[in-house]
Protein backbone atom coordinates (compact mmCIF):
# COMPACT_ATOMS: atom_id res chain seq x y z
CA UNK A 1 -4.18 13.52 28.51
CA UNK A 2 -4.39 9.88 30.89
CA UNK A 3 -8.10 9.69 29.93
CA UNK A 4 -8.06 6.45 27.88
CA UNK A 5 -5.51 5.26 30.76
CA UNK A 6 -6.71 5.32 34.34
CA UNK A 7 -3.80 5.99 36.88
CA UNK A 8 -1.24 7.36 34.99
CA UNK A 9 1.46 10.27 36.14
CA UNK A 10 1.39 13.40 35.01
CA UNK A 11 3.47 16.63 35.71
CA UNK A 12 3.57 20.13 34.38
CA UNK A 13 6.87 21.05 33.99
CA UNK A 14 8.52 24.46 32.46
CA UNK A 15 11.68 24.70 30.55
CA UNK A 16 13.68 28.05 31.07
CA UNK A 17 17.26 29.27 31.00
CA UNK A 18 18.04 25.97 30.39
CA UNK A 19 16.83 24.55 33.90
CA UNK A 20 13.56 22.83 34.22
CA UNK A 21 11.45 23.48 37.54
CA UNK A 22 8.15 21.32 38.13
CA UNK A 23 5.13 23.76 38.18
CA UNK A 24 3.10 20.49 39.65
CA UNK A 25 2.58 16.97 39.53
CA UNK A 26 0.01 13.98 40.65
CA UNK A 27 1.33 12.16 43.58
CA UNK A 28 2.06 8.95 41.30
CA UNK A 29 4.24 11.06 39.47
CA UNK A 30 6.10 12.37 42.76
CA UNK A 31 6.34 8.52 43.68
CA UNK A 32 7.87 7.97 40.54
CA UNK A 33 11.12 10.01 40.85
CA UNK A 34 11.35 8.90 44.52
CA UNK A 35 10.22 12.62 45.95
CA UNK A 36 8.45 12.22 49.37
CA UNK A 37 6.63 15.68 49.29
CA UNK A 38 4.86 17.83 46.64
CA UNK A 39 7.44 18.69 43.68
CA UNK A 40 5.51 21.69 42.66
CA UNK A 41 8.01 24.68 42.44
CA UNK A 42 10.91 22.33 42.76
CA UNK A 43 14.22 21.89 40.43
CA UNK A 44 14.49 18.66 38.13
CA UNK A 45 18.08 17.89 39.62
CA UNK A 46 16.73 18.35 43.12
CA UNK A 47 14.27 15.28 42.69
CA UNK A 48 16.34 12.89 40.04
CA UNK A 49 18.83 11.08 39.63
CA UNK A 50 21.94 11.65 37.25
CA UNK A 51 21.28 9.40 34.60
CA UNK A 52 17.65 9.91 34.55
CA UNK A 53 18.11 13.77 34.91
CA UNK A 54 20.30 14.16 31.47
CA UNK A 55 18.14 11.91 29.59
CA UNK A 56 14.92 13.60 30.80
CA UNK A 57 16.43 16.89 30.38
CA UNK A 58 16.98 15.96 26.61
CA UNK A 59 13.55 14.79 26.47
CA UNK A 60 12.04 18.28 27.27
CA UNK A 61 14.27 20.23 25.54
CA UNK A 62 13.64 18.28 22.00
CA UNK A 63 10.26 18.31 23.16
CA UNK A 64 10.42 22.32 23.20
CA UNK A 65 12.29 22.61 20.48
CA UNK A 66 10.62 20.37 17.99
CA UNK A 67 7.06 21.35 19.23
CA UNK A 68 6.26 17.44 19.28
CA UNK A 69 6.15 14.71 21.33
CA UNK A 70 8.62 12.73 22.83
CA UNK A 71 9.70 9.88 24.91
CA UNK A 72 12.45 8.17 26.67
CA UNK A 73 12.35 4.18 27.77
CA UNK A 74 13.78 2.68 30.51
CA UNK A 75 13.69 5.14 32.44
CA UNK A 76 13.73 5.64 36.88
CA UNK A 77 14.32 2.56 37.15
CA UNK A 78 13.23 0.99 41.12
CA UNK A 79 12.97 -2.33 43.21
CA UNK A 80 9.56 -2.71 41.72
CA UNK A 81 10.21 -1.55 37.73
CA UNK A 82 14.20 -2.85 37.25
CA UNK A 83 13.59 -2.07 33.41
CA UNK A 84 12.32 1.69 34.19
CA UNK A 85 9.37 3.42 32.45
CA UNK A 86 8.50 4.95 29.55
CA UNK A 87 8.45 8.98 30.06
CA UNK A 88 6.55 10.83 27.64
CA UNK A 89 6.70 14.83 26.83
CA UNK A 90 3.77 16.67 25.24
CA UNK A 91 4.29 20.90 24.17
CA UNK A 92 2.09 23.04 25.14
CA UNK A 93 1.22 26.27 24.13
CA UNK A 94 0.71 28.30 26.83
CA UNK A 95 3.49 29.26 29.44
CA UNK A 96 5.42 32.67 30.20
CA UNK A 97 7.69 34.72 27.51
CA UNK A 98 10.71 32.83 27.56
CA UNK A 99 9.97 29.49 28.88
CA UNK A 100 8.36 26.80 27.52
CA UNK A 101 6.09 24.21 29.01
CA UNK A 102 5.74 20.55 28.88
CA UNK A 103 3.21 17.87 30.08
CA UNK A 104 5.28 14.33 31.60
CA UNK A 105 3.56 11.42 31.14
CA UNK A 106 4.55 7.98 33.10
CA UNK A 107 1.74 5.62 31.49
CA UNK A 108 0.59 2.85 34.27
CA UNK A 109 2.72 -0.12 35.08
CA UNK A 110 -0.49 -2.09 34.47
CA UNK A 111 -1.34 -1.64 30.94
CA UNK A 112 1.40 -3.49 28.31
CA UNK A 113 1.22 -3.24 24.91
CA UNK A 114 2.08 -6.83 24.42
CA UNK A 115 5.00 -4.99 22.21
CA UNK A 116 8.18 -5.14 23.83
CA UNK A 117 10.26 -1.82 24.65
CA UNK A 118 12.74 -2.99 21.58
CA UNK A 119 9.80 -3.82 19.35
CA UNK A 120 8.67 -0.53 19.65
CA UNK A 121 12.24 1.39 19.42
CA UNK A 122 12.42 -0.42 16.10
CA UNK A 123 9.02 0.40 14.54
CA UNK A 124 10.06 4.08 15.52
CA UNK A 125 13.30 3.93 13.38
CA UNK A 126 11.51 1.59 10.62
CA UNK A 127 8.80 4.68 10.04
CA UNK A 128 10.55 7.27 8.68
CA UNK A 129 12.48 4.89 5.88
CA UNK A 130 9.39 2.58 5.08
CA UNK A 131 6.75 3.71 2.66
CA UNK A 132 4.89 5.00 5.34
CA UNK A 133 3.92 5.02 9.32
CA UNK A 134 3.71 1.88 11.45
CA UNK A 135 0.98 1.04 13.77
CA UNK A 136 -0.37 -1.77 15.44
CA UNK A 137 -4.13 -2.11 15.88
CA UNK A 138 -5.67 -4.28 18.69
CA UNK A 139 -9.08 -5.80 16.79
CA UNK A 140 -10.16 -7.19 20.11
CA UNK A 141 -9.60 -3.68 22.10
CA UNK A 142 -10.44 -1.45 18.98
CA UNK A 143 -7.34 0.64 19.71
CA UNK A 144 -4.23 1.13 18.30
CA UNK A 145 -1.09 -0.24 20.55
CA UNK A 146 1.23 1.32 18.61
CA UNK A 147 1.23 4.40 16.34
CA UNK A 148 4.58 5.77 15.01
CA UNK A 149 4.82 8.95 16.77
CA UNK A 150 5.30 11.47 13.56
CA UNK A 151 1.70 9.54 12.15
CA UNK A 152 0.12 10.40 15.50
CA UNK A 153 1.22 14.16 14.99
CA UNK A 154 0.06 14.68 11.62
CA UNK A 155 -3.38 13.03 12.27
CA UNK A 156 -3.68 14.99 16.12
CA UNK A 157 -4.07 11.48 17.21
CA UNK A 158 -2.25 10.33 20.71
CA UNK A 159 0.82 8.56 20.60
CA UNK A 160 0.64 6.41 23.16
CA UNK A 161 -2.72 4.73 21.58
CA UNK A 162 -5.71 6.07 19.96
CA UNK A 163 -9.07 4.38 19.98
CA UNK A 164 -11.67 3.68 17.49
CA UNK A 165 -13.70 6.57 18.22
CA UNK A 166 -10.69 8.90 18.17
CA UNK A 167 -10.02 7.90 14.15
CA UNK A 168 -13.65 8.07 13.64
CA UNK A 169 -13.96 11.79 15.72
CA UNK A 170 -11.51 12.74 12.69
CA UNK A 171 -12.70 10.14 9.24
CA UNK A 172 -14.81 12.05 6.86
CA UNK A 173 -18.22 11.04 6.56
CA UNK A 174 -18.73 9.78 3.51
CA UNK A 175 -15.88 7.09 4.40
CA UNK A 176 -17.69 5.56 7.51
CA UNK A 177 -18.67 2.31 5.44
CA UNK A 178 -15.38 2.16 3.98
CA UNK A 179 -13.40 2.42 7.46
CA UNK A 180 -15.93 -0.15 8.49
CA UNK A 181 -15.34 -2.72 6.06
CA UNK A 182 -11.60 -2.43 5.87
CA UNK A 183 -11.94 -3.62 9.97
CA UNK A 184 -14.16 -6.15 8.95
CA UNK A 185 -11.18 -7.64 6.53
CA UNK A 186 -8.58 -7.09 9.08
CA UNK A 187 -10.61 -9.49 11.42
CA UNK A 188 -10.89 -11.61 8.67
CA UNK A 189 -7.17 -11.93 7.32
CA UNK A 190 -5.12 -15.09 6.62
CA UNK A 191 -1.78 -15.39 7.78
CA UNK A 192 -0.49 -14.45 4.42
CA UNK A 193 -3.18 -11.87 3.08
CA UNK A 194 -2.75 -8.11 2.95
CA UNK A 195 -5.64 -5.46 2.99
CA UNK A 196 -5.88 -2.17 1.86
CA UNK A 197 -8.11 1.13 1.84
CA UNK A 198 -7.88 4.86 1.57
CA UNK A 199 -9.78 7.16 4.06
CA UNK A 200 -10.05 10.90 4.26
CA UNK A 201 -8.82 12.16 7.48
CA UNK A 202 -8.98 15.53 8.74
CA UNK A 203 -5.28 16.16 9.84
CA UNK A 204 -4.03 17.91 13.17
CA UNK A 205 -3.87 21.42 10.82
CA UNK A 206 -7.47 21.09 9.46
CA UNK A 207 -7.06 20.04 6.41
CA UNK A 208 -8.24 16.87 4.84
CA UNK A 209 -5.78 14.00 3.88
CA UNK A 210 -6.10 10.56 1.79
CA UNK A 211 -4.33 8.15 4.14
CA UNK A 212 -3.32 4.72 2.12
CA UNK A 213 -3.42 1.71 4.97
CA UNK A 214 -1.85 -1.60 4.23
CA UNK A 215 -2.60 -3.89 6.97
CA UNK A 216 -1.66 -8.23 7.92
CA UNK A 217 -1.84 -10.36 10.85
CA UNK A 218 0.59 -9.52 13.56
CA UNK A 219 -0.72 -12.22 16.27
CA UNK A 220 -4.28 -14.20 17.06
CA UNK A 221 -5.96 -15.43 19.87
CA UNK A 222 -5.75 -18.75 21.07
CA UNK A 223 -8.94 -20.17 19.26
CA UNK A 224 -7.24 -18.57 15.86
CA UNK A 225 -9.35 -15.01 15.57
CA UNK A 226 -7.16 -12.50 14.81
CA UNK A 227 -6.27 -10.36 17.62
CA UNK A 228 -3.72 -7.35 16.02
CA UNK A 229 -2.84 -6.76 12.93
CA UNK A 230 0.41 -4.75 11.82
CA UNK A 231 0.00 -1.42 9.00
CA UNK A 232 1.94 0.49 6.95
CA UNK A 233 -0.36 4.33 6.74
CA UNK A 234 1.05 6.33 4.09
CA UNK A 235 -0.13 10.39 3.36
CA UNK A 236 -1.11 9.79 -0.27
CA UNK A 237 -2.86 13.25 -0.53
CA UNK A 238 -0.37 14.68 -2.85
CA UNK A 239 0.19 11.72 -5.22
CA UNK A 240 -3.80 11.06 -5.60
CA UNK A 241 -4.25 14.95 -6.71
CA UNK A 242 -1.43 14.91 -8.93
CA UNK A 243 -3.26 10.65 -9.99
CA UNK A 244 -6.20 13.19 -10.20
CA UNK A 245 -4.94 16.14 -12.23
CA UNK A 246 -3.05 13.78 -14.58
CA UNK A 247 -6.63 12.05 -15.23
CA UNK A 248 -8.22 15.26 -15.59
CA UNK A 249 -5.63 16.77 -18.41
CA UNK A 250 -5.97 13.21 -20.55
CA UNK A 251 -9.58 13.58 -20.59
CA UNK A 252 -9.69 17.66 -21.22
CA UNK A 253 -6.41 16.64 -24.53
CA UNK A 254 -9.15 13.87 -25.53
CA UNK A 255 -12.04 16.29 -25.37
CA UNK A 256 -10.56 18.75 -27.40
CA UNK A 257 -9.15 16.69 -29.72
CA UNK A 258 -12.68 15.15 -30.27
CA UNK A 259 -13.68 19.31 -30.60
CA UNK A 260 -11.02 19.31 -33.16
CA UNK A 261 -12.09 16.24 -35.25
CA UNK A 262 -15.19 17.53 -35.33
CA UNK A 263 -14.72 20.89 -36.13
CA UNK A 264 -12.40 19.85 -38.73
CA UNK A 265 -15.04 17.29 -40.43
CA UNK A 266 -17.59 20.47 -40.33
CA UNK A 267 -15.15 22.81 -42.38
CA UNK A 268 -14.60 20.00 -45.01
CA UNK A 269 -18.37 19.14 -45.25
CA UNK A 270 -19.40 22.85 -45.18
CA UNK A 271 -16.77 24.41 -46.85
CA UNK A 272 -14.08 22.59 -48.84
CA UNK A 273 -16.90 20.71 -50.52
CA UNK A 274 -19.13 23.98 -51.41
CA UNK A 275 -15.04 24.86 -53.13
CA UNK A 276 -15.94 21.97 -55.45
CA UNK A 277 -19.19 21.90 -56.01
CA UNK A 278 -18.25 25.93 -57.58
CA UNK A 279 -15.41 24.29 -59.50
CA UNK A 280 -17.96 22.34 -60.92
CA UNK A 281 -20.36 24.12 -61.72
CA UNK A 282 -17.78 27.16 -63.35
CA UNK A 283 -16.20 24.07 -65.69
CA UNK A 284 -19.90 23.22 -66.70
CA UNK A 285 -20.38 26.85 -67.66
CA UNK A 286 -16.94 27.04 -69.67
CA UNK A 287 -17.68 23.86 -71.70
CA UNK A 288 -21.22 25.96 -72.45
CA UNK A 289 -19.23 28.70 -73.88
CA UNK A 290 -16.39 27.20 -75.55
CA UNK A 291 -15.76 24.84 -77.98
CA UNK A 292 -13.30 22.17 -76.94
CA UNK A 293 -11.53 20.03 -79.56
CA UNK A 294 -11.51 16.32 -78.89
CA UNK A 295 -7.63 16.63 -77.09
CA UNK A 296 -9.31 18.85 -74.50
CA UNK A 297 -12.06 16.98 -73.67
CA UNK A 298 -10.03 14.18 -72.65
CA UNK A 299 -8.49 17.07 -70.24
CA UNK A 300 -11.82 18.05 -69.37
CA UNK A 301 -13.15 15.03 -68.14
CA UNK A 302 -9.50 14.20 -65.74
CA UNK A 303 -10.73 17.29 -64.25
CA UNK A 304 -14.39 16.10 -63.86
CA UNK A 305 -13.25 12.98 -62.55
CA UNK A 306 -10.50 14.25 -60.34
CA UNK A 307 -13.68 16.99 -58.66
CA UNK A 308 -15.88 13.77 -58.47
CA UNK A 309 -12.81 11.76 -56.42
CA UNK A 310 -12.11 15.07 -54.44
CA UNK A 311 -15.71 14.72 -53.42
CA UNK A 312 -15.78 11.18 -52.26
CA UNK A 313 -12.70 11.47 -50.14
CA UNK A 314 -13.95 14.70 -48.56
CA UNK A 315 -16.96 13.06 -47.62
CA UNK A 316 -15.38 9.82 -46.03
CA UNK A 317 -13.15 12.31 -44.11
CA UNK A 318 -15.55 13.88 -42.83
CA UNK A 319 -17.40 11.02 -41.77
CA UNK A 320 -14.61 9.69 -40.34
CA UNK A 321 -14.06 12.61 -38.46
CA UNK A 322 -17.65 13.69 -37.17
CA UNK A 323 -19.08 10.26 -37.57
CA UNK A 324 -23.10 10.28 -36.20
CA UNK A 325 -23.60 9.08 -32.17
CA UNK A 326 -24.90 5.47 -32.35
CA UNK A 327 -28.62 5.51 -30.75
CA UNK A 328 -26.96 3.28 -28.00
CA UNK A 329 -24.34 3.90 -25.65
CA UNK A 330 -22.36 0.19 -26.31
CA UNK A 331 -19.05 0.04 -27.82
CA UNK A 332 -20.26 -2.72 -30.46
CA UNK A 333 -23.20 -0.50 -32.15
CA UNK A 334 -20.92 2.54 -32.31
CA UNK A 335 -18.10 0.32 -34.08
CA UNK A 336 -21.24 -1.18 -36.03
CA UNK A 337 -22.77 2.09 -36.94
CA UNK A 338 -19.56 3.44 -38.15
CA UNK A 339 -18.29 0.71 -40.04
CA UNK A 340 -21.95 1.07 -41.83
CA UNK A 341 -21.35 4.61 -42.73
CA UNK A 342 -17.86 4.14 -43.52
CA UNK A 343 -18.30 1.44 -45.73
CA UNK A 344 -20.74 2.91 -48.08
CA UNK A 345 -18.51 6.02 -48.65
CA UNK A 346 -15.39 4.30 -49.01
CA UNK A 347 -16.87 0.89 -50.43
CA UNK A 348 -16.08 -1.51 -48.07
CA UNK A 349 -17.43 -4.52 -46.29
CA UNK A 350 -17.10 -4.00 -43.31
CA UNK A 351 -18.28 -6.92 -40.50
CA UNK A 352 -18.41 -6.68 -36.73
CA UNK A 353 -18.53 -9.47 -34.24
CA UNK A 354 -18.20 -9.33 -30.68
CA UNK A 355 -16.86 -12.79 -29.14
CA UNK A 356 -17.24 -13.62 -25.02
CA UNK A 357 -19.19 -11.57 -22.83
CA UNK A 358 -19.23 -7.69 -23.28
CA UNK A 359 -18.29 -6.42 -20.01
CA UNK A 360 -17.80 -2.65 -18.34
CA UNK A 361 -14.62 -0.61 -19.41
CA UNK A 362 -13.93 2.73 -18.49
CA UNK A 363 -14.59 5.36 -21.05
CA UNK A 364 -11.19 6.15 -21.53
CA UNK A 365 -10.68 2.19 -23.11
CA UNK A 366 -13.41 2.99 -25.12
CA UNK A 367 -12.85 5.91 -26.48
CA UNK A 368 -8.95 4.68 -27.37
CA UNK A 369 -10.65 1.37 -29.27
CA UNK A 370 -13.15 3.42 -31.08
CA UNK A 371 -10.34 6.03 -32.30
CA UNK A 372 -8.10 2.95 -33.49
CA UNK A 373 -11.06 1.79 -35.30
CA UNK A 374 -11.32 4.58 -37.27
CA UNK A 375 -7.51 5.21 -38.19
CA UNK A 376 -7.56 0.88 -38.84
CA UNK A 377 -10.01 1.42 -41.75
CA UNK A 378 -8.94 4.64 -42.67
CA UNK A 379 -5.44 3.13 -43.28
CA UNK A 380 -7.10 0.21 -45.17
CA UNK A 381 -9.13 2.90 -47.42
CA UNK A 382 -6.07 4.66 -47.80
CA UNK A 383 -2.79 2.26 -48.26
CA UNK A 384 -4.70 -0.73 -49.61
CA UNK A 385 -6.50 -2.36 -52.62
CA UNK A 386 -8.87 -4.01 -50.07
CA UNK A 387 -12.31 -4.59 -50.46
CA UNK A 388 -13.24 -5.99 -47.19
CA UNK A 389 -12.62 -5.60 -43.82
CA UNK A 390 -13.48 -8.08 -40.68
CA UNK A 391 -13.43 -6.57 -36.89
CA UNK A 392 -13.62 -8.51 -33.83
CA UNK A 393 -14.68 -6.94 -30.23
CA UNK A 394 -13.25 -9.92 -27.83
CA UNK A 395 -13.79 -9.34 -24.41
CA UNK A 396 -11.87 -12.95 -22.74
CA UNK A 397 -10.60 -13.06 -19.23
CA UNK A 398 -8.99 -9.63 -17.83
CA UNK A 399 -8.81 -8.14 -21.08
CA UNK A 400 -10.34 -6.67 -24.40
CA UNK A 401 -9.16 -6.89 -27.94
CA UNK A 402 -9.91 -5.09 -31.01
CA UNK A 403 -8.63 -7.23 -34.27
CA UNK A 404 -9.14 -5.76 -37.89
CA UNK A 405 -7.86 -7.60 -40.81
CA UNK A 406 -8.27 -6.61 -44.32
CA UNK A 407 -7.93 -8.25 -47.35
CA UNK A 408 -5.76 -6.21 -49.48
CA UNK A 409 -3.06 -8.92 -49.94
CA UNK A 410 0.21 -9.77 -48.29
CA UNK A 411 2.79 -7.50 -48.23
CA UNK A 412 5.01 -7.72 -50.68
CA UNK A 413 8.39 -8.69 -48.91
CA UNK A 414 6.33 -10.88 -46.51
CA UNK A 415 7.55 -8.71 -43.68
CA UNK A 416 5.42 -6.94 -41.18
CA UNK A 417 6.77 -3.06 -40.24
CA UNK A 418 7.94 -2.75 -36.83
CA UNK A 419 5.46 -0.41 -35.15
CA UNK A 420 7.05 3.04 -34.76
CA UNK A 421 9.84 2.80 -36.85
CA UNK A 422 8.31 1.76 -40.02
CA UNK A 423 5.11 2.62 -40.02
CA UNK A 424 3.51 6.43 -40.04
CA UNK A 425 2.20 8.61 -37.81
CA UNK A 426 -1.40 6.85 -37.53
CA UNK A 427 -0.14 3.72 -36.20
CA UNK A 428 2.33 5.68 -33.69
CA UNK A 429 -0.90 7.36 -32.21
CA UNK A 430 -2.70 4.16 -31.59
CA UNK A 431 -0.10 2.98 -30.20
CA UNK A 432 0.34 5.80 -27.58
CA UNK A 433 -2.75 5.41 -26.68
CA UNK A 434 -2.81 2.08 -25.47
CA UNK A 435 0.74 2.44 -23.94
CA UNK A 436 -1.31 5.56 -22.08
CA UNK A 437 -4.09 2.68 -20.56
CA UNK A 438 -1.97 0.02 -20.40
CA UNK A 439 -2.59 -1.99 -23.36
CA UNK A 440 -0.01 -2.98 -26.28
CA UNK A 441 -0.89 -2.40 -30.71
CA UNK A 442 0.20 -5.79 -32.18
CA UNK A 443 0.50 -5.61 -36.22
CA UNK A 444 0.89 -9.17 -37.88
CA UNK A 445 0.05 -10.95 -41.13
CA UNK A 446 -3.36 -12.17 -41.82
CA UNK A 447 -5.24 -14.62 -44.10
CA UNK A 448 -5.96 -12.25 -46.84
CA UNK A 449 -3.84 -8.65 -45.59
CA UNK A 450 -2.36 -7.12 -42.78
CA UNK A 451 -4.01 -8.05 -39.29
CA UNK A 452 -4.10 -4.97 -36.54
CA UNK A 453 -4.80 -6.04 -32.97
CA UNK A 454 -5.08 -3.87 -29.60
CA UNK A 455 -5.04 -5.26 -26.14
CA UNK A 456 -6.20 -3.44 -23.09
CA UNK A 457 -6.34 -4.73 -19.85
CA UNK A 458 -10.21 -4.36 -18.02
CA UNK A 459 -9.79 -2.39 -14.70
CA UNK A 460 -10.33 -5.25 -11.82
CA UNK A 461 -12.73 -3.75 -8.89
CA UNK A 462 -10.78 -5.07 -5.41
CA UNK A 463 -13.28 -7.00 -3.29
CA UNK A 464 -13.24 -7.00 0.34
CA UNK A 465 -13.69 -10.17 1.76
CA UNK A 466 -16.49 -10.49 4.71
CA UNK A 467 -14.63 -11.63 8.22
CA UNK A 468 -14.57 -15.23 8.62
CA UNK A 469 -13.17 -17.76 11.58
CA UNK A 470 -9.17 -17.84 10.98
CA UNK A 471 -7.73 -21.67 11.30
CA UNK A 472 -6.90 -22.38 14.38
CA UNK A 473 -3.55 -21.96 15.65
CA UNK A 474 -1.80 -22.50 18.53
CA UNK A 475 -0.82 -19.84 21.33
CA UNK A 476 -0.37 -16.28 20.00
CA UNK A 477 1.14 -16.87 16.88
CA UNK A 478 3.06 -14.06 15.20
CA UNK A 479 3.45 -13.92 11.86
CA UNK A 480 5.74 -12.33 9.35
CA UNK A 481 5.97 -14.21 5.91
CA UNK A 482 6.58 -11.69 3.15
CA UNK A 483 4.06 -11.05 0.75
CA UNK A 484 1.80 -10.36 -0.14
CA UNK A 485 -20.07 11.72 14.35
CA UNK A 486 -20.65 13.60 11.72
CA UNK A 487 -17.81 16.09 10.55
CA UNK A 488 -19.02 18.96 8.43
CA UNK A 489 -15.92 20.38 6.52
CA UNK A 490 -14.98 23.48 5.91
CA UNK A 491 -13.98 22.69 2.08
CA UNK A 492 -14.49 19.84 -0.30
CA UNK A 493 -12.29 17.31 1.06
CA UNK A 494 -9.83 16.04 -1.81
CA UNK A 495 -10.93 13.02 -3.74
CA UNK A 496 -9.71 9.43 -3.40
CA UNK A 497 -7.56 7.50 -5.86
């Protein structure tokens, strides 16, 4: 229990009845409450005073009650400690049917936190309303000085400190290099920078947790190194597997969807079109066998035509929705190779230019640009006189745009439809799906038509900064400006964020 602490005072103590009788306890602990002989077998009121007996009674019995730790400050106070000690209480789980046991703790005069008693009282009472758990980690000492006593209990770490190795003993392996960079940018913090991570941790129960830590200067070293920094750790576990499942369902709605499309272009290439290629070819047999005056061969030929229209829109459907897979895997061939395609069936020109430097998006952005393309020029095949079409891929700064402008002519009351409530339900889907990634559908008039533009914002990859020499400051500077070996689990540990 004292092993990271040298000296300190520990007694066993057992809780029954409602009295509380010392089962034993180290000579510094006896020196403590005054006793001059052993207090093994004796009575809490025989050895303490009356303030320090009801406050140390109330100790152990939360202590038993709660089945956590505890502590009191301020406590015995003497000639030598006028401000009294802290007095921790630890369960156990072992003692005699009816009673309850407890382990005192009276950390060593000698160590200080550098945290004041108050300090300390506060970040208790701040823990429970913040985000998350306070702690205080020592970069020179690789140990925490403070750890909110409810974080300490969920991670089976010590509450009155825990070292390096302790969070390490419990940090899954895979997030070694993590844990060690995220120290490396604590060491290497400004006054006003804030850095974050999220480890796996196996908890005091067993299982495996995602612990968010937000982490800034708290006080440096003479020379300017920083010497503690002050966190925030937060139990994201349940939030990153519902981040998780809600990723999961988008991508299983997009993959059947895409099933859908394409199982929808098969049955009008296989099917509907076989329909009227028949139609065709039982109208070529009736004209064989009948005469038609002149008034129904005008008939006749509406027909033909309409079969011959029938075919032409079946087949840019179907295109449309089972296009071919580009030989590459780039965003700009598959837009290129499906505007090519396109275009011949529904005789269009179709260019596509990509301006600035094509840079990595997530699938997900991809997939919700390509889809846009498609409804784009299926709208222009369908609701417009156009006869060409340009598309622009810009990748500038944080973002991408897609812009496709046809030249079908200006709308006639010079007004462009307010997205959603004027327009139908193609435009309404693109625009869900950009809402979905974060992105916005702009529509607006063009040279020639009507000019469509999506926006998506590129995912930025956080960079950890290497640790570098803090400017020098004077004293131990505090400050607060706001702002910004090996573990082998039992199950797969729960992804990160």
């Amino acid at each position: 229990m004292a092993g990271g602490y040298p000296g300190a005072a520990l007694a066993l103590a057992e809780l029954s009845g409602g009295r509380i009788t010392f089962i034993s306890a180290s000579p510094a602990f006896a020196a403590r409450l005054g006793a001059s002989q052993d207090v093994g077998g004796r009575r809490l009121e025989e050895v303490c005073g009356h303030d320090d007996l009801r406050r140390i009674q109330g100790l152990v019995e939360r202590c038993a009650q709660g089945r956590r730790p505890g502590r009191i400050d301020r406590a015995l106070r003497t000639g030598e400690t006028p401000d009294g000690v802290r007095v921790w209480a630890y369960p156990m789980d072992w003692g005699p049917a009816g009673a309850v046991q407890v382990i005192l703790s009276i950390p060593p005069t000698g160590r200080s936190h550098h945290l004041t008693t108050h300090s300390e009282t506060l970040f208790d009472h701040l823990g429970p309303i913040s985000s998350g758990m306070l702690y205080v980690y020592d970069i020179q000492q690789r140990r925490t000085r403070y750890i909110h006593p409810q974080l300490a209990e969920s991670l089976g770490l010590s509450p009155t400190g825990a070292g390096l190795a302790e969070v390490q003993d419990r940090l899954h392996p895979s997030d070694v290099l993590v844990l060690q960079r995220h120290l490396e940018s604590m060491a290497g913090l400004g006054d006003h920078e804030v850095c974050e991570t999220q480890l796996r941790l196996r908890g005091a129960d067993g299982e495996w947790r995602i612990v968010q830590s937000r982490a800034r200067v708290f006080s440096r070293t003479p020379d300017g190194l920083v010497r503690r920094v002050i966190g925030v750790a937060s139990d994201v576990t349940a939030a990153v597997a519902q981040t998780n499942a809600l990723a999961q369902a988008k991508a299983d709605v997009a993959r059947a969807e895409l099933d859908e499309r394409r199982r929808i272009g098969r049955e009008l290439h296989d099917s509907t079109t076989q329909h009227l290629v028949a139609i065709g070819l039982s109208l070529a047999a009736l004209e064989r066998r009948t005469v038609f005056d002149e008034s129904h061969q005008a008939i006749l030929r509406d027909i033909r035509n309409s079969i011959a229209a029938a075919h032409r829109e079946i087949r840019t459907f179907s295109f449309m929705l089972h296009p071919p897979q580009a030989s590459g895997g780039d965003l700009a061939e598959r837009l290129r190779v499906f505007a090519d395609g396109f275009g011949r069936r529904a005789s269009l020109r179709i260019s596509v230019d990509v301006v600035g430097q094509p840079r990595d998006a997530s699938s997900a952005m991809e997939g919700a640009l390509f889809r846009i393309f498609q409804e784009a020029l299926m709208n222009v095949h369908r609701h417009t006189a156009a006869r060409s079409v340009r598309v622009v891929l810009n990748y500038v700064g944080a973002e991408v745009s897609l812009m496709v402008e046809d030249d079908g002519g200006k709308l006639a009351s010079d007004r462009i439809p307010v997205v959603d409530h004027e327009t139908g339900v193609g435009i309404g889907s693109m625009r869900g799906r950009l809402i979905e990634l974060g992105g916005r559908l702009d529509l607006e008039s063009g040279d020639g038509g009507l000019r469509l533009k999506a926006q998506l914002p590129l995912a930025r990859v956080a960079e950890i900064k290497p640790a570098r020499r803090a400017k020098r400051v004077a004293g131990e500077e505090r400050s607060f400006a706001p702002r910004d070996r090996e573990i082998r689990p039992e199950r797969a540990p729960p992804r990160l964020a």
